[in-house]
N, C-alpha and C. Protein backbone atom coordinates (compact mmCIF):
# COMPACT_ATOMS: atom_id res chain seq x y z
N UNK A 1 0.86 -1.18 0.00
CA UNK A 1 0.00 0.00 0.00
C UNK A 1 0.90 1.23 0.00
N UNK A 2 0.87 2.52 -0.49
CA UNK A 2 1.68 3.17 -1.10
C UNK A 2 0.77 4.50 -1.07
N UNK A 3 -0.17 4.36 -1.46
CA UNK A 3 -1.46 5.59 -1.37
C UNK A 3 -2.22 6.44 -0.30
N UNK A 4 -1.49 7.71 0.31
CA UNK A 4 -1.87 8.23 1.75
C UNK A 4 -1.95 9.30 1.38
N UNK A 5 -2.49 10.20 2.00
CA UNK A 5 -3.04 11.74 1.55
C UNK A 5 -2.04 12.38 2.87
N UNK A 6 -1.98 12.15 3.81
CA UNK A 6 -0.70 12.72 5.01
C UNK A 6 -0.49 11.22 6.19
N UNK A 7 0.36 11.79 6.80
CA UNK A 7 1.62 10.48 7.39
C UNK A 7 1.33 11.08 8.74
N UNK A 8 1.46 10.38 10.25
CA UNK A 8 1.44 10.35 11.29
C UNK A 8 2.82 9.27 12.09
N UNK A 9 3.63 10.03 12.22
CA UNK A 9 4.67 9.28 12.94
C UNK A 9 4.58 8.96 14.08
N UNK A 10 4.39 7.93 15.02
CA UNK A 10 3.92 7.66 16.06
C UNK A 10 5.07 6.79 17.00
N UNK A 11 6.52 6.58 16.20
CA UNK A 11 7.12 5.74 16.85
C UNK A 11 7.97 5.81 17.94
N UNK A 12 7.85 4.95 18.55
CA UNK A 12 8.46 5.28 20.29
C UNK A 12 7.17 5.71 21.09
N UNK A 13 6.09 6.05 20.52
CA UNK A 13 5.11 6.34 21.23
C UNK A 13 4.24 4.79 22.02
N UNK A 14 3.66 5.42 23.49
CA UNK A 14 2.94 3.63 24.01
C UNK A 14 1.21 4.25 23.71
N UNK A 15 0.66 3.55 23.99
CA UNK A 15 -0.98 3.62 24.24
C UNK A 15 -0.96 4.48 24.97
N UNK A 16 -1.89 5.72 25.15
CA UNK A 16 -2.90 5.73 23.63
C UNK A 16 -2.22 6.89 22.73
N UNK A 17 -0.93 7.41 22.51
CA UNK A 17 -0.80 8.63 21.73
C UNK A 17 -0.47 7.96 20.44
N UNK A 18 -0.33 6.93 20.41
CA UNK A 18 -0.78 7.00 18.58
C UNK A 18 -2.15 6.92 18.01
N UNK A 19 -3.34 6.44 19.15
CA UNK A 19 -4.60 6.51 18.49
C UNK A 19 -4.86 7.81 18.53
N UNK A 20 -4.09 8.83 19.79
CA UNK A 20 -4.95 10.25 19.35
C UNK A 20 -4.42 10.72 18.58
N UNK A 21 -2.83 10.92 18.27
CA UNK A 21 -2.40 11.77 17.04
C UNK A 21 -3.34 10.93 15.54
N UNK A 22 -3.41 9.83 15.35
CA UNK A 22 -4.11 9.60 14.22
C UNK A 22 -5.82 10.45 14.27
N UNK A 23 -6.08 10.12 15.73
CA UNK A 23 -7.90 11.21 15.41
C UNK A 23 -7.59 12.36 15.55
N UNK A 24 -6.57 12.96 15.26
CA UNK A 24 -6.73 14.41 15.48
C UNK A 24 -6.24 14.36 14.08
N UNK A 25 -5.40 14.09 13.53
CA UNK A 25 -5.18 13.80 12.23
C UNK A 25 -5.86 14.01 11.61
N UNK A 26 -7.29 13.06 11.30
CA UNK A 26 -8.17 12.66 10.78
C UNK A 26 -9.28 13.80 10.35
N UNK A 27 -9.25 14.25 12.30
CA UNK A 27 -9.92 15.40 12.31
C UNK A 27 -9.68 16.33 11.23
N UNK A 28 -8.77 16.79 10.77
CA UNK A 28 -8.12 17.94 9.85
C UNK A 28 -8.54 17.48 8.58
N UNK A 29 -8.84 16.70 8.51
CA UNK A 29 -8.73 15.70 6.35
C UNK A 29 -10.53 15.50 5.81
N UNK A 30 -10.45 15.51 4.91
CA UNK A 30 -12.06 15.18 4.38
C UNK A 30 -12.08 14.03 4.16
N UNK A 31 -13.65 13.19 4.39
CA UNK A 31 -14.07 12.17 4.05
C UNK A 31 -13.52 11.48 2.54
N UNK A 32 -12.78 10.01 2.79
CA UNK A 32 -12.60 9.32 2.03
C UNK A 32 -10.64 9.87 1.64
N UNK A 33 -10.53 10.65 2.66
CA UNK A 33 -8.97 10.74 2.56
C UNK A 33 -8.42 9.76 3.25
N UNK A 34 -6.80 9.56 3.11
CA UNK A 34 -5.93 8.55 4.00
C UNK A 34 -4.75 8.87 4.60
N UNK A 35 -4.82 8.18 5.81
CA UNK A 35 -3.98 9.04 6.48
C UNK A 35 -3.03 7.47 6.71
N UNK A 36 -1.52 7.36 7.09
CA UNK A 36 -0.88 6.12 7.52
C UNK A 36 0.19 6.86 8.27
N UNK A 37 -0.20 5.74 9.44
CA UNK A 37 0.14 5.76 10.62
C UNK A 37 1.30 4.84 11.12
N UNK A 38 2.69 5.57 11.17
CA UNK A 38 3.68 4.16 11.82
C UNK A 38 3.57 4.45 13.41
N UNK A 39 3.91 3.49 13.83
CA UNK A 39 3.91 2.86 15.41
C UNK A 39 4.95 1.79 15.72
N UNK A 40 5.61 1.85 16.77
CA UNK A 40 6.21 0.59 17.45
C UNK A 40 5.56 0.17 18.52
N UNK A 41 4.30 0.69 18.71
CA UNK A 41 4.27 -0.20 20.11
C UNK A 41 3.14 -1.46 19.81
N UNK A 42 3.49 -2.83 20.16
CA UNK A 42 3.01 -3.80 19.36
C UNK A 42 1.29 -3.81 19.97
N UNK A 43 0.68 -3.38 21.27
CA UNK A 43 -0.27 -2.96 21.18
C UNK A 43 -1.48 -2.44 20.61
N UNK A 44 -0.28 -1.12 19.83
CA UNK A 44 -1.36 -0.31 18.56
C UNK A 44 -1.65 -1.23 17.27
N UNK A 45 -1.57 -2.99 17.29
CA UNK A 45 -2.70 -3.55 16.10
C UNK A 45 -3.87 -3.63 16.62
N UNK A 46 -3.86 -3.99 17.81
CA UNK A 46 -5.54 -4.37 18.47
C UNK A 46 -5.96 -2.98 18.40
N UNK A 47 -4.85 -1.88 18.96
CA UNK A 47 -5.69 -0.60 19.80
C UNK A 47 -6.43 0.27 18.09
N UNK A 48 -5.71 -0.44 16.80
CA UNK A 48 -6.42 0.55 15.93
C UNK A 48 -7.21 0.01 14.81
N UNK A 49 -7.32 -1.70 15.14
CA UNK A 49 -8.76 -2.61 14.65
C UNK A 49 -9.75 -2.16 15.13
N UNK A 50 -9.86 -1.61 16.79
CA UNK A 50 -11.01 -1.08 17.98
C UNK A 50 -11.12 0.09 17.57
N UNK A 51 -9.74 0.78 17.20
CA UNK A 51 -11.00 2.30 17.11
C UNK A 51 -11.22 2.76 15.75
N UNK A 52 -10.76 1.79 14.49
CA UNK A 52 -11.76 2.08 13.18
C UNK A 52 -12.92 1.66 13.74
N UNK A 53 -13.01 0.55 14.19
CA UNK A 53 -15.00 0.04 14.58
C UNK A 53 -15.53 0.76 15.39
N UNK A 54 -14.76 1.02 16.71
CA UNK A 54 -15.76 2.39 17.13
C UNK A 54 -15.79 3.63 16.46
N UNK A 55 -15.05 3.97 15.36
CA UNK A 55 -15.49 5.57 15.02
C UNK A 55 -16.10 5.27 13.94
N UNK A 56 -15.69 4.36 12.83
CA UNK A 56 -16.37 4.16 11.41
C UNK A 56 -15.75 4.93 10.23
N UNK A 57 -14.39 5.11 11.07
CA UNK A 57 -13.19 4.74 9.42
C UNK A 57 -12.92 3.51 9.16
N UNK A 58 -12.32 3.87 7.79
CA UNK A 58 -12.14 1.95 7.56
C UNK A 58 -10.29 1.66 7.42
N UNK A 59 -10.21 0.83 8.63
CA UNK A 59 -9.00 0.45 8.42
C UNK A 59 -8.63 -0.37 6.76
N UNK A 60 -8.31 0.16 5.95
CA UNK A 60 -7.86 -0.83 5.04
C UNK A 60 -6.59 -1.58 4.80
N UNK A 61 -5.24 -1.19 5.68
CA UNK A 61 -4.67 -1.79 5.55
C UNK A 61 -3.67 -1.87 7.07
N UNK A 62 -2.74 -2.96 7.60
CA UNK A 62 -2.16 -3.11 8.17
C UNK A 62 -0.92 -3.99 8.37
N UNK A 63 0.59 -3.56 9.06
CA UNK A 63 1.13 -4.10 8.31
C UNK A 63 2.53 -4.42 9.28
N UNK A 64 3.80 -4.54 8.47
CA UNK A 64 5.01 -4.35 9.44
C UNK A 64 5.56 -3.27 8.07
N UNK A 65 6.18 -2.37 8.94
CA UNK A 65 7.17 -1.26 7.66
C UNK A 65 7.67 -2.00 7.58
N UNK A 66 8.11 -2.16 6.36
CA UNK A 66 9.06 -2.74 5.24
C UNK A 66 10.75 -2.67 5.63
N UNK A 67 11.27 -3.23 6.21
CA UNK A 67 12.70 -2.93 6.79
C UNK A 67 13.35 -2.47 8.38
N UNK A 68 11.36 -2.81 9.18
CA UNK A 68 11.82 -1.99 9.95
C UNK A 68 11.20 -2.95 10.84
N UNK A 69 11.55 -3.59 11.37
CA UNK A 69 11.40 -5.39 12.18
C UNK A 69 10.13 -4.67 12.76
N UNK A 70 10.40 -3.84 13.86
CA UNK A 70 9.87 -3.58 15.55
C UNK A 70 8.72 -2.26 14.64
N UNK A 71 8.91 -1.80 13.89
CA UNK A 71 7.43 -0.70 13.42
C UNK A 71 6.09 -1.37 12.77
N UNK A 72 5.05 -0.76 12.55
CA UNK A 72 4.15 -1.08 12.24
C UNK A 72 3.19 0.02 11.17
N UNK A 73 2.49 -0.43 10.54
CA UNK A 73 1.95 0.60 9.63
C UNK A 73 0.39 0.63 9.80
N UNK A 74 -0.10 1.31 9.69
CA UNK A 74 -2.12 1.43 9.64
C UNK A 74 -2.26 2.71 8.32
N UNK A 75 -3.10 2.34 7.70
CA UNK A 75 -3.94 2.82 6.53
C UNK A 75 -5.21 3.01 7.15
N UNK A 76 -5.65 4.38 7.25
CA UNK A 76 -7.25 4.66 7.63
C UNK A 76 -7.96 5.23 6.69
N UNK A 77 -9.07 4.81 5.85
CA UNK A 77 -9.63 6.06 5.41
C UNK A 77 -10.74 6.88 6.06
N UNK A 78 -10.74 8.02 6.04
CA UNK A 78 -11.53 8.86 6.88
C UNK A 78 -13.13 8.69 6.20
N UNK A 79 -14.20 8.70 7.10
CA UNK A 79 -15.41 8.54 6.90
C UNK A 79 -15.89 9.36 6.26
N UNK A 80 -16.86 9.17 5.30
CA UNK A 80 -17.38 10.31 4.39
C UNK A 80 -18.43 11.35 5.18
């Protein structure tokens, strides 16, 4: 996945400041934009499956960065 409208660096961060920098993020962008989100803390896969379903963006993708053992990637698109 390769396709993001703005980037949220989240790494070194624990629960919960990568779920809020991504909703505040979000906050700023129009419906059906994408925002991707790196993270190391192995936590943030569950913590950001839970809060696409509670807010009603759609996680579309999730992942490990590419070269980067211990990071992690999230693809959100923002709700229309």
């Amino acid at each position: 996945m390769n396709y993001f409208d703005k980037e949220v660096d989240a790494r070194g961060l624990n629960c919960p400041l990568p779920i809020l920098r991504a909703k505040k993020m979000l906050a700023t962008m129009e419906g059906g934009q994408v925002v991707r989100v790196i993270a190391t803390d192995p936590g943030s896969v569950k913590d950001f499956a839970a809060f696409a379903k509670q807010t009603g963006n759609e996680l579309i993708h999730q992942g490990q960065v590419e070269g980067e053992a211990e990071a992690f990637e999230f693809f959100l698109r923002r709700k229309a």
